[in-house]
PDB file of N, CA and C in Angstrom:
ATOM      1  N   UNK A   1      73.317  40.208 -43.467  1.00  0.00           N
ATOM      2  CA  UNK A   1      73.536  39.102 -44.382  1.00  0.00           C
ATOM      3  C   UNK A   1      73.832  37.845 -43.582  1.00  0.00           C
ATOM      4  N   UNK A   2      73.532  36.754 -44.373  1.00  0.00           N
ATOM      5  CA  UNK A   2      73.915  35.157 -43.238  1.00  0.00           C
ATOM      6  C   UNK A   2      75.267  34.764 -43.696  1.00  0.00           C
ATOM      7  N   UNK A   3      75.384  34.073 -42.313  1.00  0.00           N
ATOM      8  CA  UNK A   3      76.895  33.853 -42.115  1.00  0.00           C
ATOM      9  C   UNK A   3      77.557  32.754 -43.176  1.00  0.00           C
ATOM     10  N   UNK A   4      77.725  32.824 -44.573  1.00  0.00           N
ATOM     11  CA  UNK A   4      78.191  31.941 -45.459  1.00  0.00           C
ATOM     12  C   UNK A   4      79.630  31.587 -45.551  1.00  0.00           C
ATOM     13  N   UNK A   5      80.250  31.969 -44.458  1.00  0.00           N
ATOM     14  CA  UNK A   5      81.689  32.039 -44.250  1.00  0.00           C
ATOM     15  C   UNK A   5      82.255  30.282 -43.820  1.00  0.00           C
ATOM     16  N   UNK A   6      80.983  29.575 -42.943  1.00  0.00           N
ATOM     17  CA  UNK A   6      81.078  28.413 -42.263  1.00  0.00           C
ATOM     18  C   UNK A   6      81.183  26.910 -42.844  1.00  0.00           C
ATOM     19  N   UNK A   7      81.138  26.302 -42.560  1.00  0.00           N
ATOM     20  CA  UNK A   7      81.062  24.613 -43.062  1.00  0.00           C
ATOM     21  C   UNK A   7      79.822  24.372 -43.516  1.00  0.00           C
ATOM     22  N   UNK A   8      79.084  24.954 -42.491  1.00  0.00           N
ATOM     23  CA  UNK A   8      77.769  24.261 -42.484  1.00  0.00           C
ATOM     24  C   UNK A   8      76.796  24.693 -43.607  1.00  0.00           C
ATOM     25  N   UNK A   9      77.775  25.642 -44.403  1.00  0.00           N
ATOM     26  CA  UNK A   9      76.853  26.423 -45.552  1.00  0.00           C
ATOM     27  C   UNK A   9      76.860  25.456 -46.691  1.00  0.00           C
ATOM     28  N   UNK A  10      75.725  24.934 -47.619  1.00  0.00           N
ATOM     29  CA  UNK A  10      75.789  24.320 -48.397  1.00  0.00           C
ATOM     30  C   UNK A  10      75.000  24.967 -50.010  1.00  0.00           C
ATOM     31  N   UNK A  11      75.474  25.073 -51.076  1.00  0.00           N
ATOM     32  CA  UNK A  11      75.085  25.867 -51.895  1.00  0.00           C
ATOM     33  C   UNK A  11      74.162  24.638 -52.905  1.00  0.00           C
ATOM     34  N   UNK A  12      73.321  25.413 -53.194  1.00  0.00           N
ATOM     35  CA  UNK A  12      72.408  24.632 -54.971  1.00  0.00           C
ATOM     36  C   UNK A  12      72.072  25.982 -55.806  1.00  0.00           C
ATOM     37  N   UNK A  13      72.703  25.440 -56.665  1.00  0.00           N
ATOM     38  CA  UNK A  13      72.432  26.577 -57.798  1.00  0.00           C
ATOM     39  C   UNK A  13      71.224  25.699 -58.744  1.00  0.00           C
ATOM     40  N   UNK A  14      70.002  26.161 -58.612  1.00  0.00           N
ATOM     41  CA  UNK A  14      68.810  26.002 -59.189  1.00  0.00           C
ATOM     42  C   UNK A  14      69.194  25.615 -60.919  1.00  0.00           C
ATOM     43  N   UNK A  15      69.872  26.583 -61.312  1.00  0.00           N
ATOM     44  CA  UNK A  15      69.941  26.864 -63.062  1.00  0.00           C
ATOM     45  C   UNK A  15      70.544  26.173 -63.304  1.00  0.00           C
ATOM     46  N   UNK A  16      71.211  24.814 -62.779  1.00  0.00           N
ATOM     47  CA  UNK A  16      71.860  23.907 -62.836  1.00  0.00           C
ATOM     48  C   UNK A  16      71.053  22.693 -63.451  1.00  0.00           C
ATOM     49  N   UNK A  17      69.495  22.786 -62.532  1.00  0.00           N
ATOM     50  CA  UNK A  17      68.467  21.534 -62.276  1.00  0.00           C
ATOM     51  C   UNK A  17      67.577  22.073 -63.746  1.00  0.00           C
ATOM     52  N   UNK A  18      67.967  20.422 -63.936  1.00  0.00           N
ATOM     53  CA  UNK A  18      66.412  20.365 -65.630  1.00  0.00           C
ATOM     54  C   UNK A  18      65.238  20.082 -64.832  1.00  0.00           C
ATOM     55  N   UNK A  19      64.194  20.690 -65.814  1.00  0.00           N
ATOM     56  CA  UNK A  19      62.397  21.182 -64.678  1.00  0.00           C
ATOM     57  C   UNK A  19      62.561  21.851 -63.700  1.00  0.00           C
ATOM     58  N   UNK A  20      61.432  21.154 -62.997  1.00  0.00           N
ATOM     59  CA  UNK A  20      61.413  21.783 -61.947  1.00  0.00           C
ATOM     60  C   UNK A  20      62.093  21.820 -60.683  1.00  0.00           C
ATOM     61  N   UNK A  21      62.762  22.981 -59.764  1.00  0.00           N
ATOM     62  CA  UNK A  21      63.485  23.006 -58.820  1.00  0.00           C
ATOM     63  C   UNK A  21      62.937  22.478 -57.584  1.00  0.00           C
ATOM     64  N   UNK A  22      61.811  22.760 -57.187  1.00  0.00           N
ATOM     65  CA  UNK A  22      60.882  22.892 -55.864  1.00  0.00           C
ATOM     66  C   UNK A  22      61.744  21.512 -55.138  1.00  0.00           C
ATOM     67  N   UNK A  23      61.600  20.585 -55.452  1.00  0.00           N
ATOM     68  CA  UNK A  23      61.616  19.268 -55.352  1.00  0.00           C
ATOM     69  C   UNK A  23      63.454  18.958 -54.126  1.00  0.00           C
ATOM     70  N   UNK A  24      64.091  19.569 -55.586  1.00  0.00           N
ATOM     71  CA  UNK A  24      65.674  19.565 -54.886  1.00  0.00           C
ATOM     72  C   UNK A  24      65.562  20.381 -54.015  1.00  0.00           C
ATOM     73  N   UNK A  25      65.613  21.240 -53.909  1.00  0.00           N
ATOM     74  CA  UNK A  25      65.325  22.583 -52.779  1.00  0.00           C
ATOM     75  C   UNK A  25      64.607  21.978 -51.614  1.00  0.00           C
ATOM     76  N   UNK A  26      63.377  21.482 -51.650  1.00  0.00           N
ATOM     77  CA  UNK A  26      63.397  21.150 -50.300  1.00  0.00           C
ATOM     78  C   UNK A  26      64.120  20.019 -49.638  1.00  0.00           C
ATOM     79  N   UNK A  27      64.613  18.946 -50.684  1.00  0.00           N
ATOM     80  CA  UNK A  27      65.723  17.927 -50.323  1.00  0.00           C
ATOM     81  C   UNK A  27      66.663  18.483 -49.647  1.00  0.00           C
ATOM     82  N   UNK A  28      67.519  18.855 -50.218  1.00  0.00           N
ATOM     83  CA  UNK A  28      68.559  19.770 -49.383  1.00  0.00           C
ATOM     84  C   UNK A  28      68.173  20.578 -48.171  1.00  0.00           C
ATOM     85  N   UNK A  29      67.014  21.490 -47.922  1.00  0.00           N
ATOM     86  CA  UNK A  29      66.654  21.808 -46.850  1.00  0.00           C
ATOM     87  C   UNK A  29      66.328  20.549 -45.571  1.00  0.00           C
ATOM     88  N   UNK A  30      65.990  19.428 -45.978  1.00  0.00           N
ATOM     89  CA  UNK A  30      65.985  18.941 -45.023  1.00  0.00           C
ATOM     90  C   UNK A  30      66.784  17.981 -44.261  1.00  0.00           C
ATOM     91  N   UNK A  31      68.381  18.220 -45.399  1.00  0.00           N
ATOM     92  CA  UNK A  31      69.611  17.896 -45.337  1.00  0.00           C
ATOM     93  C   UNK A  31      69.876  18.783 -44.542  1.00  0.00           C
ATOM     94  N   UNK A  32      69.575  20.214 -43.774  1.00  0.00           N
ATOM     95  CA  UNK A  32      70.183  21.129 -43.834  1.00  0.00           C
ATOM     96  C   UNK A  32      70.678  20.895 -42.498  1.00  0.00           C
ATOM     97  N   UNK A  33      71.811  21.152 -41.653  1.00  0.00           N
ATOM     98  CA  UNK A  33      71.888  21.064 -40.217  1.00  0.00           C
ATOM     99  C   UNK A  33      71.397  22.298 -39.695  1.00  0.00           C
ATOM    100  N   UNK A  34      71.262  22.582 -38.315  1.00  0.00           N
ATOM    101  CA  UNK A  34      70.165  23.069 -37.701  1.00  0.00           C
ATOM    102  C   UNK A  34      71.004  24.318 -37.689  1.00  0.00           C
ATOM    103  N   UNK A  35      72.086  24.247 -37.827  1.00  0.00           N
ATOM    104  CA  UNK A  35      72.886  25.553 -37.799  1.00  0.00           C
ATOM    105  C   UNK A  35      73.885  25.928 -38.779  1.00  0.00           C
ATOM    106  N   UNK A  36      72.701  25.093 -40.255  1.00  0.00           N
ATOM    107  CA  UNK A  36      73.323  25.566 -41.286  1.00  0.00           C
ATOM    108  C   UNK A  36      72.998  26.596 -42.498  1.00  0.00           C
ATOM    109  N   UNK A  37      72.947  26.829 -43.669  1.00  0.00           N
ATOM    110  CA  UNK A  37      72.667  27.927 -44.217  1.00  0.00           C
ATOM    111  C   UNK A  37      72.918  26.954 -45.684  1.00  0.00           C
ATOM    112  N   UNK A  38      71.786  26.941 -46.089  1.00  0.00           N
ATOM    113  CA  UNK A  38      71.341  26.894 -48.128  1.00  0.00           C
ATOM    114  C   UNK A  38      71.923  27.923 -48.712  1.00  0.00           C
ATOM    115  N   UNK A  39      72.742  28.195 -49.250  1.00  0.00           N
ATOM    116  CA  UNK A  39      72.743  29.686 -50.814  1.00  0.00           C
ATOM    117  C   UNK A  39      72.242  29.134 -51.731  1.00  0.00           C
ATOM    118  N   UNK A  40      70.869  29.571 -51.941  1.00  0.00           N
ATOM    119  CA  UNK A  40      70.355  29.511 -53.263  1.00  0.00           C
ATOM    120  C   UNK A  40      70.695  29.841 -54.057  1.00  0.00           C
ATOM    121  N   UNK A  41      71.380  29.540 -55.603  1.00  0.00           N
ATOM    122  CA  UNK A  41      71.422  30.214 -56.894  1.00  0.00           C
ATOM    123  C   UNK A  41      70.176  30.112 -57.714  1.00  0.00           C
ATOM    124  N   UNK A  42      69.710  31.364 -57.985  1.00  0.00           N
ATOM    125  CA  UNK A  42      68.599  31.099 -59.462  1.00  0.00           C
ATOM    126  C   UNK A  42      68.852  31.968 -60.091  1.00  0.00           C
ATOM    127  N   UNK A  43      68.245  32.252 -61.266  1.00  0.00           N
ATOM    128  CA  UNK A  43      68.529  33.439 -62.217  1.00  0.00           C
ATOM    129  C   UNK A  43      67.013  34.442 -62.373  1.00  0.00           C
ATOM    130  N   UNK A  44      65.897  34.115 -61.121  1.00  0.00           N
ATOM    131  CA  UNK A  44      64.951  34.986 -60.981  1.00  0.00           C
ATOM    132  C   UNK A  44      64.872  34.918 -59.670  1.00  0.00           C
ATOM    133  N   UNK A  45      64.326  35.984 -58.735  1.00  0.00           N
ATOM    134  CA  UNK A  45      63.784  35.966 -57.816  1.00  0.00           C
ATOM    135  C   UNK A  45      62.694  34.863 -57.185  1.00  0.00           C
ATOM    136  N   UNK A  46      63.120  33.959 -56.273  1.00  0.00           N
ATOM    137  CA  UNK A  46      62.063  33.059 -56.059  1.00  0.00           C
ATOM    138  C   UNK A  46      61.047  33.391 -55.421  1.00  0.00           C
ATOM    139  N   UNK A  47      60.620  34.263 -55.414  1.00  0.00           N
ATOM    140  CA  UNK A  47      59.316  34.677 -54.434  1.00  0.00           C
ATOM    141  C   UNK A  47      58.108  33.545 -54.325  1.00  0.00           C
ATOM    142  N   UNK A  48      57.929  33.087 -54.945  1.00  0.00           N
ATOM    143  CA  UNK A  48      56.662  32.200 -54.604  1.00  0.00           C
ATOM    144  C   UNK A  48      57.406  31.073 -53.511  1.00  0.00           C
ATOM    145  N   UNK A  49      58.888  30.734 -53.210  1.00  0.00           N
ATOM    146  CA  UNK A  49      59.550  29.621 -52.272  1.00  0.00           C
ATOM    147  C   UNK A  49      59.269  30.720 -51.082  1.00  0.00           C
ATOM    148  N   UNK A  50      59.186  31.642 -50.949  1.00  0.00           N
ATOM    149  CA  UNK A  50      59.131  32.992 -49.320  1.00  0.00           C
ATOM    150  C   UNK A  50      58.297  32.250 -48.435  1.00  0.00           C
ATOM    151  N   UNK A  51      56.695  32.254 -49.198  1.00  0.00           N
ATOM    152  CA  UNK A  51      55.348  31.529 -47.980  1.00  0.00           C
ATOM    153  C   UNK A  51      55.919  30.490 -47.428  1.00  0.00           C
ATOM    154  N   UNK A  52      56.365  29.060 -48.670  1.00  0.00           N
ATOM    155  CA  UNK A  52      56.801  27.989 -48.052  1.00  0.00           C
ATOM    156  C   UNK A  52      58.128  28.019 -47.060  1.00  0.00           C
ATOM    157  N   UNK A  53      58.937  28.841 -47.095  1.00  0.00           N
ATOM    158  CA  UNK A  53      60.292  28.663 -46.325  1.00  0.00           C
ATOM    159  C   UNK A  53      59.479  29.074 -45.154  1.00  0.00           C
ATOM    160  N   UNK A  54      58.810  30.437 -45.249  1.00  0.00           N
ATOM    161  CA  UNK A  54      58.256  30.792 -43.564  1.00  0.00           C
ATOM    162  C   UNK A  54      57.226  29.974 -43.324  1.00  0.00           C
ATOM    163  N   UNK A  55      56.629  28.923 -43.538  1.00  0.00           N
ATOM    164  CA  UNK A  55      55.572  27.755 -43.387  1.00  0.00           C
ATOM    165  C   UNK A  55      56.512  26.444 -42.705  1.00  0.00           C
ATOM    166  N   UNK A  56      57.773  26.282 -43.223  1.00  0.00           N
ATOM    167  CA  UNK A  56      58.302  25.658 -42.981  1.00  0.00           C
ATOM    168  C   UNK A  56      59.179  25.745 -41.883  1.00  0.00           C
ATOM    169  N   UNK A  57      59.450  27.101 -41.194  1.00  0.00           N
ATOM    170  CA  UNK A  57      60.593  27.448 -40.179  1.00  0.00           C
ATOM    171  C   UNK A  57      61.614  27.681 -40.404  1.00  0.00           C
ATOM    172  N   UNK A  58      61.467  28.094 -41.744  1.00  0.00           N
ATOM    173  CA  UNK A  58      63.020  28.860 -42.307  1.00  0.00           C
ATOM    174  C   UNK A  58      63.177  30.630 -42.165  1.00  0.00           C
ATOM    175  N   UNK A  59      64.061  30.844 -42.498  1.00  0.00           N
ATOM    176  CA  UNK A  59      64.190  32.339 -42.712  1.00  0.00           C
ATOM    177  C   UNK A  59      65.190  32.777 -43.524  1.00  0.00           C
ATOM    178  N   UNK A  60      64.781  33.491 -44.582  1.00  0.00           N
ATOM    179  CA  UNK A  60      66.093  33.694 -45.812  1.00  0.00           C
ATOM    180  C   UNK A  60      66.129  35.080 -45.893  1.00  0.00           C
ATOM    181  N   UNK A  61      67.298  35.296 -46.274  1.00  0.00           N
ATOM    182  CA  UNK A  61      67.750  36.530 -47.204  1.00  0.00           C
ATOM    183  C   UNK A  61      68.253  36.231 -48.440  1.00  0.00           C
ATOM    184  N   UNK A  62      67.893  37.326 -49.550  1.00  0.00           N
ATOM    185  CA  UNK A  62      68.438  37.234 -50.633  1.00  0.00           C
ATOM    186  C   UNK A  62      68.811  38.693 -51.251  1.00  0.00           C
ATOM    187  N   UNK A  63      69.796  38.566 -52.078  1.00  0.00           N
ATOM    188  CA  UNK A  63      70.841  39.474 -52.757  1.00  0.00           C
ATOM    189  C   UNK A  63      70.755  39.244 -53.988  1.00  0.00           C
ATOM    190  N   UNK A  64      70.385  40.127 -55.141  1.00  0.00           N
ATOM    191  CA  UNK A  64      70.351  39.798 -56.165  1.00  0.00           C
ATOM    192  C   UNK A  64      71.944  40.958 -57.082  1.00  0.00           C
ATOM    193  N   UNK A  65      72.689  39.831 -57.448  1.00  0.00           N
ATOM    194  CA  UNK A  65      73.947  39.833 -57.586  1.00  0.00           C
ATOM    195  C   UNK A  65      74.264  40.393 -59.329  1.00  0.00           C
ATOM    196  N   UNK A  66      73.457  40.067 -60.126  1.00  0.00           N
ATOM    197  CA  UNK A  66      73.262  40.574 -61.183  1.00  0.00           C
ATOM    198  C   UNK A  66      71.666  40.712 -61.546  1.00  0.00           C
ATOM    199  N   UNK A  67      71.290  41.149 -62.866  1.00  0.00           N
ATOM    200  CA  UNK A  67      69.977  40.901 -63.315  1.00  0.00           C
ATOM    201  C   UNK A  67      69.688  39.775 -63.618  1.00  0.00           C
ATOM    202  N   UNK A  68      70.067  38.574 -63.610  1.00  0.00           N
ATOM    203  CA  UNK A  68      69.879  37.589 -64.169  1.00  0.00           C
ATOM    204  C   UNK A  68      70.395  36.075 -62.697  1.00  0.00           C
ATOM    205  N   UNK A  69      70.886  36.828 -61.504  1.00  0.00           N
ATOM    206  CA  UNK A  69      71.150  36.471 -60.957  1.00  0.00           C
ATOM    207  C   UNK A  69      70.678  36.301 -59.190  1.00  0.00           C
ATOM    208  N   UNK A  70      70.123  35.627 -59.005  1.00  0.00           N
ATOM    209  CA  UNK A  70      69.978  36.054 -57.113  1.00  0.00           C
ATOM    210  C   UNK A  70      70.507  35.033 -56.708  1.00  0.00           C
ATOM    211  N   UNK A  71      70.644  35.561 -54.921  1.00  0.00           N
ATOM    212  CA  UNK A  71      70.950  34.339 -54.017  1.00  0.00           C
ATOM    213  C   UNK A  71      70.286  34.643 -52.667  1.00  0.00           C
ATOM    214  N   UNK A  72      69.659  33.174 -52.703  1.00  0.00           N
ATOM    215  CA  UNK A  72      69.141  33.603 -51.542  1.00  0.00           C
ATOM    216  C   UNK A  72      69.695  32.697 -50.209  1.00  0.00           C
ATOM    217  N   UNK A  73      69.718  33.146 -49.199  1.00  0.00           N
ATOM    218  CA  UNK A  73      70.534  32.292 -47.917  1.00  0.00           C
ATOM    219  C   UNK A  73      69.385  32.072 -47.041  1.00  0.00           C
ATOM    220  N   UNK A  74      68.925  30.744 -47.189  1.00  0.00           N
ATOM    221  CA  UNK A  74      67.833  30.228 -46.132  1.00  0.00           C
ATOM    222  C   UNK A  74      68.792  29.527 -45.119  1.00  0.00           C
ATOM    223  N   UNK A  75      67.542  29.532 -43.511  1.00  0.00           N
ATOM    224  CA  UNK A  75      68.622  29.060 -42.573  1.00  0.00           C
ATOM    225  C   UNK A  75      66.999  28.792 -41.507  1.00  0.00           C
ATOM    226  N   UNK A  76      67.209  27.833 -40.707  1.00  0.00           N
ATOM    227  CA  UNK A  76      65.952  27.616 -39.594  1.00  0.00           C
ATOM    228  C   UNK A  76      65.747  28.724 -38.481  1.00  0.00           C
ATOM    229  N   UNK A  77      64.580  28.880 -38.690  1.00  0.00           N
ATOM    230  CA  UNK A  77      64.056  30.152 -37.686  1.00  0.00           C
ATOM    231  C   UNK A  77      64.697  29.856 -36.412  1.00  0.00           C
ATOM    232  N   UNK A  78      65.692  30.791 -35.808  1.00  0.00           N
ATOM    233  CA  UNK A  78      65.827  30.475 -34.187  1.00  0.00           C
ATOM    234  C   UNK A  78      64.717  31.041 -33.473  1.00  0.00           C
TER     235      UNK A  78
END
């Protein structure tokens, strides 16, 4: 699991955002410091964001916390 214990972790909970997410999500990613960590909140599995994070030089894990719930922890490929 990624290290969400730190400063540098910054959270967006998706189910928060009216439309579409794509947009904020990569904002914040490119807020992200180089040795920091996104927790995604959504309430589905984002699989279609996977290609783009590994297109982009990210690398995530995600935990899905309830049925209605995941999180995923993107962070820059070392």
């Amino acid at each position: 699991m990624a290290d969400v214990s730190g400063e540098a972790t910054r959270t967006l909970d998706a189910r928060e955002i009216d439309g579409e997410p794509f947009g904020a999500i990569l904002a914040a990613l490119e807020d992200l410091p180089a040795d920091g960590t996104l927790e995604l909140v959504n309430s589905f599995e984002p699989e279609p964001l996977y290609d783009v994070l590994d297109d982009r030089g990210f690398v995530h894990e995600t935990e899905r916390v309830a049925d209605d719930e995941f999180h995923v922890y993107i962070s820059v490929a070392e």
